[in-house]
PDB file of N, CA and C in Angstrom:
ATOM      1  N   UNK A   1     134.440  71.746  94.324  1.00  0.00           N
ATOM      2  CA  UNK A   1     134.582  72.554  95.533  1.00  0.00           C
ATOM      3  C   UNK A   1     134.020  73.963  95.307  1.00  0.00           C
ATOM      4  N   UNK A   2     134.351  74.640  93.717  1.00  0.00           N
ATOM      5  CA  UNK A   2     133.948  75.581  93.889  1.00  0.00           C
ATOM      6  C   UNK A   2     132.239  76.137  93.969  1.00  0.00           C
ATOM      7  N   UNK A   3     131.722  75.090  93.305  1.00  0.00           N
ATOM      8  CA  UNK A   3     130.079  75.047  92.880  1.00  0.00           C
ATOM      9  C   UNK A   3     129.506  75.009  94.516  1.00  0.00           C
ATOM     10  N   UNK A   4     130.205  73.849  95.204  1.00  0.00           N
ATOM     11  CA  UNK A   4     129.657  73.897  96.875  1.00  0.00           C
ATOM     12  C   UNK A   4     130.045  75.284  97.264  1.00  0.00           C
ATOM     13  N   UNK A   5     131.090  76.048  97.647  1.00  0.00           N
ATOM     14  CA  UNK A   5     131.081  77.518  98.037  1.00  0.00           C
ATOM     15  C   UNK A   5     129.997  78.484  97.328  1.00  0.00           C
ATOM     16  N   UNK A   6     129.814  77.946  96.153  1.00  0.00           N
ATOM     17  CA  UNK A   6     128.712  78.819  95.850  1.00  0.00           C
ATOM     18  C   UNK A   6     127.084  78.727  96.169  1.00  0.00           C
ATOM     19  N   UNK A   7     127.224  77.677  96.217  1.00  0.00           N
ATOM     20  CA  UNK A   7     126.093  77.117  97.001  1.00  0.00           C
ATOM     21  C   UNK A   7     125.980  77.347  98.399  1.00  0.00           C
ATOM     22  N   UNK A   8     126.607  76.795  98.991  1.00  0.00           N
ATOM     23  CA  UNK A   8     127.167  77.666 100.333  1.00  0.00           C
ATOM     24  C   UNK A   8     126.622  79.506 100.400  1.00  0.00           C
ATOM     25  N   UNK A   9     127.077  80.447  99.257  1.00  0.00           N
ATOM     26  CA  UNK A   9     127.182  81.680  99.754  1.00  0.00           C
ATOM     27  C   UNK A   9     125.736  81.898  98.647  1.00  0.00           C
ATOM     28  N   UNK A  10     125.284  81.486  98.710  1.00  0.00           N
ATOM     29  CA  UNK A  10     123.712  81.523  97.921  1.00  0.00           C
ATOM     30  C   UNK A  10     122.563  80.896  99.132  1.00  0.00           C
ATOM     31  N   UNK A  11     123.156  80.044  99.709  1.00  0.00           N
ATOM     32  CA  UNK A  11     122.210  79.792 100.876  1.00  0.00           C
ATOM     33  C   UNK A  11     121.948  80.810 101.767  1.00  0.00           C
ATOM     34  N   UNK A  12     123.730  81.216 102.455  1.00  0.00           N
ATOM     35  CA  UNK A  12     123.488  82.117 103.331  1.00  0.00           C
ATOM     36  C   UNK A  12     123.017  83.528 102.834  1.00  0.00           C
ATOM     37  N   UNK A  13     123.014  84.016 101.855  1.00  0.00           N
ATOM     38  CA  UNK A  13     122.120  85.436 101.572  1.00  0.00           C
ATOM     39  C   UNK A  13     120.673  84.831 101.045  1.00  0.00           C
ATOM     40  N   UNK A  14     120.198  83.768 100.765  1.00  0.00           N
ATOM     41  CA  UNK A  14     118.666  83.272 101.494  1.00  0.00           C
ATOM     42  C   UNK A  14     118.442  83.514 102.470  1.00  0.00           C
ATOM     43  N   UNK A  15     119.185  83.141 103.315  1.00  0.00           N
ATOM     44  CA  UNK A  15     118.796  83.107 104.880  1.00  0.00           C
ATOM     45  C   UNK A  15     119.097  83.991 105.488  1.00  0.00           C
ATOM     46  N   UNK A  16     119.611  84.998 104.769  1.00  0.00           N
ATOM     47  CA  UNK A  16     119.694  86.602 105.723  1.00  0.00           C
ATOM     48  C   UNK A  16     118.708  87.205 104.710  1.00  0.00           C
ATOM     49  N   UNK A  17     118.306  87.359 103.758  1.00  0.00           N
ATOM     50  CA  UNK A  17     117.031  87.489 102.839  1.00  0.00           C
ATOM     51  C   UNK A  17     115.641  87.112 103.564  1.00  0.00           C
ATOM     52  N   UNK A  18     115.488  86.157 104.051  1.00  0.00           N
ATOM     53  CA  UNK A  18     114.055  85.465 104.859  1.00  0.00           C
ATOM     54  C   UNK A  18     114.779  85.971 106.045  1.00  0.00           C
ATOM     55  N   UNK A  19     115.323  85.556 106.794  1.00  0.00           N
ATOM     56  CA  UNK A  19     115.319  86.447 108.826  1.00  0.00           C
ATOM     57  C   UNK A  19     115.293  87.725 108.579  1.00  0.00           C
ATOM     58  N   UNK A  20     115.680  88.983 107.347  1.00  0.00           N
ATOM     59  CA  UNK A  20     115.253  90.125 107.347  1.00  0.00           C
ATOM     60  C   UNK A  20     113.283  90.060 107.178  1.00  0.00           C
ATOM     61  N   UNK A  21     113.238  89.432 105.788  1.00  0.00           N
ATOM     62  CA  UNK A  21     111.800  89.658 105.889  1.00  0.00           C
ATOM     63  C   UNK A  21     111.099  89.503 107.469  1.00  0.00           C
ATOM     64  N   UNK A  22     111.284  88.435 107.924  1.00  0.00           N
ATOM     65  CA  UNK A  22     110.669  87.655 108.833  1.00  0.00           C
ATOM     66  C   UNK A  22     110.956  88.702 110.278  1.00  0.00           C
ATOM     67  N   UNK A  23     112.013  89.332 110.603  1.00  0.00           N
ATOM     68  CA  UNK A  23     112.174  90.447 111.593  1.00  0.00           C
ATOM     69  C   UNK A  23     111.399  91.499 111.185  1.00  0.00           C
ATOM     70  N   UNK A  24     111.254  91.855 109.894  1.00  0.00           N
ATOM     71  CA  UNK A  24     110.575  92.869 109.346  1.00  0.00           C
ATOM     72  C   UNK A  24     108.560  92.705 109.561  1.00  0.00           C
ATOM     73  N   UNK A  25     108.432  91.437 109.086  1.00  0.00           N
ATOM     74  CA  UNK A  25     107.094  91.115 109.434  1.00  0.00           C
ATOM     75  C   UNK A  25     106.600  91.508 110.636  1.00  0.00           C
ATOM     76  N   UNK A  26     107.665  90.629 111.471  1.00  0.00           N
ATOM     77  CA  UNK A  26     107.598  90.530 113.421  1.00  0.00           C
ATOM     78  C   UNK A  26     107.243  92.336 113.630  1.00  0.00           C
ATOM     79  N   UNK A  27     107.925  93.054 113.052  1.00  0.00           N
ATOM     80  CA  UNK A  27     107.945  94.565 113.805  1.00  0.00           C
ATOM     81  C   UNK A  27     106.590  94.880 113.175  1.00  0.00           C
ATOM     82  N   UNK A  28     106.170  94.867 111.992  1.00  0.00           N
ATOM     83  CA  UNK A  28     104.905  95.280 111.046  1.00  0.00           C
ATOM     84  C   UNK A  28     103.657  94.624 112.406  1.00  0.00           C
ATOM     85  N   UNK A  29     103.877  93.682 112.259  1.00  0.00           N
ATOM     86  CA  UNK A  29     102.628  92.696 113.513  1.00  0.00           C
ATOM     87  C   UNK A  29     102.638  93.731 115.081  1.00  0.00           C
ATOM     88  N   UNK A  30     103.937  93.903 115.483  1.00  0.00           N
ATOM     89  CA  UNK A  30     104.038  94.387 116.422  1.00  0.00           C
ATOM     90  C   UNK A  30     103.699  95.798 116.447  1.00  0.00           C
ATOM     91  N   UNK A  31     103.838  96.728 115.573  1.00  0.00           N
ATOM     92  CA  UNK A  31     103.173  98.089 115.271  1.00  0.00           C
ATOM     93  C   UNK A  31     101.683  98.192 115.179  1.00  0.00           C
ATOM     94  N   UNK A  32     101.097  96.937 114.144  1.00  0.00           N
ATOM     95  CA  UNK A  32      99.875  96.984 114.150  1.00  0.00           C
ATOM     96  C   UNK A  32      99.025  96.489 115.975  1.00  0.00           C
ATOM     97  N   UNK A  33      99.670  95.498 116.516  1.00  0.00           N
ATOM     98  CA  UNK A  33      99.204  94.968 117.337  1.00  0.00           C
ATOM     99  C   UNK A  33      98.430  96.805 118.677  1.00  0.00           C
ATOM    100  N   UNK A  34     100.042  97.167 118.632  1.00  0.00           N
ATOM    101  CA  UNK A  34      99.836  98.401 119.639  1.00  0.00           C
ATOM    102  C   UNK A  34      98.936  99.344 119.326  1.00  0.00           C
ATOM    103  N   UNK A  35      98.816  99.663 118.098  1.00  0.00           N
ATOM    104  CA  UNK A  35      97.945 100.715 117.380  1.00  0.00           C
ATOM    105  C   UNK A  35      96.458 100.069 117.675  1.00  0.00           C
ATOM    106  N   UNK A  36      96.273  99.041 117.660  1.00  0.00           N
ATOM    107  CA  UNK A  36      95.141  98.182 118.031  1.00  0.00           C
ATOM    108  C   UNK A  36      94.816  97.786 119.803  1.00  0.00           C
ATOM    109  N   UNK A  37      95.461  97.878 120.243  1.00  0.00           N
ATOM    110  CA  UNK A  37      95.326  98.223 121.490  1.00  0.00           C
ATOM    111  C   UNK A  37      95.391 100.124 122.234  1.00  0.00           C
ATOM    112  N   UNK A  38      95.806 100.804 121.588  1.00  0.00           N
ATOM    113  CA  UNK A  38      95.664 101.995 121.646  1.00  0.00           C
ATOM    114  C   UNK A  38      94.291 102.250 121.520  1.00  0.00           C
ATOM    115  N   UNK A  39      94.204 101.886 120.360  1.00  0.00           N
ATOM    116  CA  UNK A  39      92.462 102.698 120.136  1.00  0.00           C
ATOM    117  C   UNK A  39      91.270 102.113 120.892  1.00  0.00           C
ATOM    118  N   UNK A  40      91.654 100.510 121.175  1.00  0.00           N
ATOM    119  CA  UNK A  40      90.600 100.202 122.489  1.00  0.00           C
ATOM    120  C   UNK A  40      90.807 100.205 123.578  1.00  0.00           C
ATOM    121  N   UNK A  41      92.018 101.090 124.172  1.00  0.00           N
ATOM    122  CA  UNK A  41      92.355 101.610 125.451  1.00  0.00           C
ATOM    123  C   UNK A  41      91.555 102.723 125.176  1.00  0.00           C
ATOM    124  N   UNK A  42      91.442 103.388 124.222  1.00  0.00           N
ATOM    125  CA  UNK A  42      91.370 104.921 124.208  1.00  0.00           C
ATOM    126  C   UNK A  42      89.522 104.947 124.121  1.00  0.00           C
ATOM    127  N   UNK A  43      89.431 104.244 123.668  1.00  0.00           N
ATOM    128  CA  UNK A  43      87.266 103.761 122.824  1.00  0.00           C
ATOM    129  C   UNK A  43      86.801 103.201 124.761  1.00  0.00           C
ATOM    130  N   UNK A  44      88.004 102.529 125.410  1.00  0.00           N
ATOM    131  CA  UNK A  44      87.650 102.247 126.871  1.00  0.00           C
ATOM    132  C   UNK A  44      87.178 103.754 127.682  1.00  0.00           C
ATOM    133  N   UNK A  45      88.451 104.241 127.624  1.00  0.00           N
ATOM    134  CA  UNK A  45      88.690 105.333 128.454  1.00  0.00           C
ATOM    135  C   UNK A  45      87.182 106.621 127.968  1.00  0.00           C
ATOM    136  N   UNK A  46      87.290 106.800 126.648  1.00  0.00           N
ATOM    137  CA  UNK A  46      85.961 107.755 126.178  1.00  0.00           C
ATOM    138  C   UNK A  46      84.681 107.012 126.791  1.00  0.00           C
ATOM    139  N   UNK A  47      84.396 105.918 126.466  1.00  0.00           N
ATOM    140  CA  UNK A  47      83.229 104.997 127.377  1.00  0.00           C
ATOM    141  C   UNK A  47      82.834 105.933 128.468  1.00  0.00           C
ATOM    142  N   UNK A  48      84.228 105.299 129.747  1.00  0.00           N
ATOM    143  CA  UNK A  48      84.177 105.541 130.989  1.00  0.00           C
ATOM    144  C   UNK A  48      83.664 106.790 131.134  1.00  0.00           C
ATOM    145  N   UNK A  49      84.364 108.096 130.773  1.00  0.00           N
ATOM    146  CA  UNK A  49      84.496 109.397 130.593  1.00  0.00           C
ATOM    147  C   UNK A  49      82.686 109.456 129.948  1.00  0.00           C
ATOM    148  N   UNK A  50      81.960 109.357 128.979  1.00  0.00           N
ATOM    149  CA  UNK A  50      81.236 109.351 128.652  1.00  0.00           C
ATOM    150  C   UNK A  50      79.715 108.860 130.355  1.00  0.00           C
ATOM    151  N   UNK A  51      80.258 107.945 130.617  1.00  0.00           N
ATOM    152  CA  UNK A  51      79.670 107.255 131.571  1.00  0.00           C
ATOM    153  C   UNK A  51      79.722 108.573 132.963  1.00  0.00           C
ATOM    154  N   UNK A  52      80.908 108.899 133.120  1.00  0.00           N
ATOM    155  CA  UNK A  52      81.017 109.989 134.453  1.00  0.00           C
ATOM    156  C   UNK A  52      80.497 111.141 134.338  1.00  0.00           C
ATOM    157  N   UNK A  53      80.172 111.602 132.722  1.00  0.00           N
ATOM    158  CA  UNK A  53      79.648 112.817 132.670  1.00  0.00           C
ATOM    159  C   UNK A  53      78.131 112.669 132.492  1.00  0.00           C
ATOM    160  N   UNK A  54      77.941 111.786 132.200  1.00  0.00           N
ATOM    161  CA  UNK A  54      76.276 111.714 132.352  1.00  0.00           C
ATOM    162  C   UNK A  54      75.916 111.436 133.751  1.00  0.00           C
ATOM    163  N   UNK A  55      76.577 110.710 134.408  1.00  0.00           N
ATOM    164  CA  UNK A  55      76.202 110.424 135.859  1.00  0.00           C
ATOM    165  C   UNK A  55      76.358 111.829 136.802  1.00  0.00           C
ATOM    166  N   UNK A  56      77.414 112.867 136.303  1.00  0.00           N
ATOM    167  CA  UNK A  56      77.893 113.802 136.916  1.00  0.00           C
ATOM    168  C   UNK A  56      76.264 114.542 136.281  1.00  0.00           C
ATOM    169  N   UNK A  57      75.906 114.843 134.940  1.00  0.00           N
ATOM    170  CA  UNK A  57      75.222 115.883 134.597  1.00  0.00           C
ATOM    171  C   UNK A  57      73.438 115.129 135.557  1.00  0.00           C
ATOM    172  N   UNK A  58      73.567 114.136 135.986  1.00  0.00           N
ATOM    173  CA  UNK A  58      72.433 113.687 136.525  1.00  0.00           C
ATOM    174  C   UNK A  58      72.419 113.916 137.781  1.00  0.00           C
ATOM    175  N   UNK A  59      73.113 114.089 138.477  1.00  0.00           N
ATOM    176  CA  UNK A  59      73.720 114.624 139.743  1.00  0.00           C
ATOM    177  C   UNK A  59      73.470 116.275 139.873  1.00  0.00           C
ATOM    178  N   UNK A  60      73.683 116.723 138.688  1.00  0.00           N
ATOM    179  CA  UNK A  60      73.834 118.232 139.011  1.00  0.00           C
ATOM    180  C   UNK A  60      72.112 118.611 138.356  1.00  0.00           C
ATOM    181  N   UNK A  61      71.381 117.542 137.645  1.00  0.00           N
ATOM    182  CA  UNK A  61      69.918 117.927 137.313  1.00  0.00           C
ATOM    183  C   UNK A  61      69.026 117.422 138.979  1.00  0.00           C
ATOM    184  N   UNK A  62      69.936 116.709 139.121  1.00  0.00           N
ATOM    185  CA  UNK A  62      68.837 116.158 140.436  1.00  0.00           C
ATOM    186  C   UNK A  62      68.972 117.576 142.030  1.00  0.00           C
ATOM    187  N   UNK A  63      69.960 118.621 141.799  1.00  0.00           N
ATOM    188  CA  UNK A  63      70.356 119.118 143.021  1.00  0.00           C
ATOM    189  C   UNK A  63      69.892 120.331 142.347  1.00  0.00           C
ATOM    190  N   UNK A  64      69.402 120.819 141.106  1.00  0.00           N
ATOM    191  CA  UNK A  64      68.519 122.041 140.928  1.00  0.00           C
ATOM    192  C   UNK A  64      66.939 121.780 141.227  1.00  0.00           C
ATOM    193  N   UNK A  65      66.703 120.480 141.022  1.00  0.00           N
ATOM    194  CA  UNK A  65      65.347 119.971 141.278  1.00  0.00           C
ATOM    195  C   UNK A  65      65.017 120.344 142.592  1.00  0.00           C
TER     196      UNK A  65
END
């Protein structure tokens, strides 16, 4: 009986040992994921911005002409 309780309380701090790692992974994935969508929201947005100011500075070469 006693070898099964120990077995028993050796399993369960495995298994709170792996669901920590494994919650821990999940958040690591999930940090990287956003940081990775940040910067190609942000590489979008400079594009666009890039795109309006040349169209704007072509606008303002065509009305001194």
């Amino acid at each position: 009986m006693r070898n099964t309780e120990q077995l028993s309380s050796i399993q369960r701090e495995l298994l709170d040992i792996f669901m920590s790692m494994e919650v821990a992974e999940h958040e690591a994935r999930k940090k990287h994921a956003a940081v990775r969508y940040l910067r190609a929201r942000r590489g979008i947005e400079i594009h666009n911005e890039e795109k309006r100011l040349e169209r704007d500075i072509g606008d303002y070469d065509d009305t001194l002409q």
